[in-house]
N, C-alpha and C. Protein backbone atom coordinates (compact mmCIF):
# COMPACT_ATOMS: atom_id res chain seq x y z
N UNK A 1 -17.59 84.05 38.70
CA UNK A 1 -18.40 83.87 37.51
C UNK A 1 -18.40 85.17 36.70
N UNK A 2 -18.38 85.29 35.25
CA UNK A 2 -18.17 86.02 34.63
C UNK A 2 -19.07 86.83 34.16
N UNK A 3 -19.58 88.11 33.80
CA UNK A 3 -20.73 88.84 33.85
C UNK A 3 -21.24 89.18 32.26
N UNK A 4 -22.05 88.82 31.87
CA UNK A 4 -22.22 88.91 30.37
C UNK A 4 -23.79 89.93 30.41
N UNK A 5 -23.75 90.52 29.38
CA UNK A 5 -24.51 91.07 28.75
C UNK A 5 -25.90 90.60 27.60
N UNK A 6 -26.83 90.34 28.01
CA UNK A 6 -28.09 89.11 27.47
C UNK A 6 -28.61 90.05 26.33
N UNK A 7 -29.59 89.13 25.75
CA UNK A 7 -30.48 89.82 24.72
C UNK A 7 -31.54 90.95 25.17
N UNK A 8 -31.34 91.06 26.47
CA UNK A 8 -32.45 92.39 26.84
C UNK A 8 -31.87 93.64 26.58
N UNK A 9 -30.74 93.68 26.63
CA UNK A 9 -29.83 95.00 26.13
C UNK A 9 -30.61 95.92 25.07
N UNK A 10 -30.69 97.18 25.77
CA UNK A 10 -31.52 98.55 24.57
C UNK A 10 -30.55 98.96 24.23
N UNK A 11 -28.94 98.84 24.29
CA UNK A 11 -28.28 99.69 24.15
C UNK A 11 -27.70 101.25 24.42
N UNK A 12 -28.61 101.40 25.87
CA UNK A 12 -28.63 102.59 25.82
C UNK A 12 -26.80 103.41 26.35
N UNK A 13 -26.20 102.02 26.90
CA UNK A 13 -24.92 102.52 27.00
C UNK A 13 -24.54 103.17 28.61
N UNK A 14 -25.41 103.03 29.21
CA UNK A 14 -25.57 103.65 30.66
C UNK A 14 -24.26 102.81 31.31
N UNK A 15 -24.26 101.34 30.71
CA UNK A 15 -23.09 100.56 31.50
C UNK A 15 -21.79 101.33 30.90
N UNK A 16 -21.56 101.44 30.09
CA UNK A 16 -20.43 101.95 29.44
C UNK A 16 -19.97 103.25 30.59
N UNK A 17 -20.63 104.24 30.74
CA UNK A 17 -20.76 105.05 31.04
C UNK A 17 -20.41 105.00 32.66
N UNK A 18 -21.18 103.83 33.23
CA UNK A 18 -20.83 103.43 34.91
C UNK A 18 -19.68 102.83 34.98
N UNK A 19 -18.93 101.79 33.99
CA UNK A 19 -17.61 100.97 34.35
C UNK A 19 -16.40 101.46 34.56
N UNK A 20 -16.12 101.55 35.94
CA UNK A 20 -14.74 101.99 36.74
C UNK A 20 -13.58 101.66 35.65
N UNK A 21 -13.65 100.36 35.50
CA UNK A 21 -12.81 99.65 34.46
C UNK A 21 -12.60 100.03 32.95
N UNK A 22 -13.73 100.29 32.31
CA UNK A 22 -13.53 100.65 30.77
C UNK A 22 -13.70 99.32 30.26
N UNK A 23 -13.70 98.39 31.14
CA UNK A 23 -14.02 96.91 30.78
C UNK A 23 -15.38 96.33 29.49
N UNK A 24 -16.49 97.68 29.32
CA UNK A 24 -17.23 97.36 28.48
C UNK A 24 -16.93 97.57 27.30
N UNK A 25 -17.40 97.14 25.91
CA UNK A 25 -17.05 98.08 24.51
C UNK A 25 -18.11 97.74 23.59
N UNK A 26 -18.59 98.69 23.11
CA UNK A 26 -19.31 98.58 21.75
C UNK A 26 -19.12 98.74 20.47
N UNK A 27 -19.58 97.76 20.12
CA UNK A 27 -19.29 97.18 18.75
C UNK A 27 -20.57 97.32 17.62
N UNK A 28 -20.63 98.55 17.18
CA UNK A 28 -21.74 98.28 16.81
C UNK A 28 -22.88 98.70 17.57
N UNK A 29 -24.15 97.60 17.60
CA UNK A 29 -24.89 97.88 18.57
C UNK A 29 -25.14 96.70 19.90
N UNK A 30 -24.18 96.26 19.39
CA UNK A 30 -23.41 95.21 20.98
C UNK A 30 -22.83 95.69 22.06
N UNK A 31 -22.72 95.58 22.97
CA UNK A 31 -22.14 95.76 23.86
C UNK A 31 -21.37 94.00 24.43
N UNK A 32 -20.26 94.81 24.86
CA UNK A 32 -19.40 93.05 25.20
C UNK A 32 -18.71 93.52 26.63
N UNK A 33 -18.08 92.77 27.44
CA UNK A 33 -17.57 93.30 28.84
C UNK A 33 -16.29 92.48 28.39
N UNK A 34 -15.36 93.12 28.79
CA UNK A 34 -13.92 92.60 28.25
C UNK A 34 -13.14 91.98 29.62
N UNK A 35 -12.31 91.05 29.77
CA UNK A 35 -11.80 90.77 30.28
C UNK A 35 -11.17 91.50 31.07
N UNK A 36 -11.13 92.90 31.31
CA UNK A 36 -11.04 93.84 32.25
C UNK A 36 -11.62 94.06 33.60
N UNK A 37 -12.93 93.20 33.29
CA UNK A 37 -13.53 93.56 34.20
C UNK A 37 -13.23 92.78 35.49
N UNK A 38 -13.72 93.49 36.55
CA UNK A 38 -13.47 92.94 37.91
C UNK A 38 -14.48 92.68 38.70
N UNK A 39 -15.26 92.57 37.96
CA UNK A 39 -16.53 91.93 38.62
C UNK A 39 -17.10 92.66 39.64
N UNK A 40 -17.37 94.01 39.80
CA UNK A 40 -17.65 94.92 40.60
C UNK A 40 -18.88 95.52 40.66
N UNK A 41 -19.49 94.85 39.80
CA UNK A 41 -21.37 94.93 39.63
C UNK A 41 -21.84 96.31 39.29
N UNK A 42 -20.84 97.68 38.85
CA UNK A 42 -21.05 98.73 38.60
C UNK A 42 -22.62 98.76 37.77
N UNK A 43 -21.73 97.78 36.88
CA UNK A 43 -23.00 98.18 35.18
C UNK A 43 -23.93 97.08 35.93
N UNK A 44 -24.40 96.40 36.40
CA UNK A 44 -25.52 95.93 36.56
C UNK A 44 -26.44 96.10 37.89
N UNK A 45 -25.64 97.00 38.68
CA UNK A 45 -26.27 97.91 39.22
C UNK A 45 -27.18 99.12 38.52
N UNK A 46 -26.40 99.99 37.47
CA UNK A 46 -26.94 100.73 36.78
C UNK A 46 -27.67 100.72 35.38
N UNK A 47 -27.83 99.37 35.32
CA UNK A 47 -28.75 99.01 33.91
C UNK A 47 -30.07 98.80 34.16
N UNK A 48 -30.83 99.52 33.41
CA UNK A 48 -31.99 100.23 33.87
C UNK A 48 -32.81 98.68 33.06
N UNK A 49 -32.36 98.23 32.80
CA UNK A 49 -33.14 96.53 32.26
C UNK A 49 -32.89 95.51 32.79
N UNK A 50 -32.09 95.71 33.24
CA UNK A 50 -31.40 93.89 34.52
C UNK A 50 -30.80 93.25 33.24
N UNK A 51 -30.43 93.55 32.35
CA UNK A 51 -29.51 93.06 31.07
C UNK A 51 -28.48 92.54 31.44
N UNK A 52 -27.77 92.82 32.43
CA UNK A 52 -25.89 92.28 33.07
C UNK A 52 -26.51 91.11 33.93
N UNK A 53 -26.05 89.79 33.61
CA UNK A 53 -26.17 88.86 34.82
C UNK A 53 -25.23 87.86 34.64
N UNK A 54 -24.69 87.42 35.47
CA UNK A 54 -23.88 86.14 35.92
C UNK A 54 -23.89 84.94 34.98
């Protein structure tokens, strides 16, 4: 299952910052997880909002 990024997002970018992959990108003040990712729960381990979920 694929890991998306919800409306609780502050943006603070902490996922960006944790992804092994580079799999995240911001756009703006979006954040999107790119098909890079490997599903390795980095950024939603380290999102200080529970914003990353399944």
């Amino acid at each position: 299952m694929a890991l998306k990024i919800n409306e609780e997002c502050i943006g603070c970018g902490t996922c960006v910052d944790t992804c092994p992959m580079g799999a995240i990108v911001e756009s703006g003040d979006i954040y999107t997880i790119t098909d890079e990712c490997t599903e390795c729960r980095a950024c939603v381990d380290s999102c200080p909002v529970n914003a990353i979920v399944d």
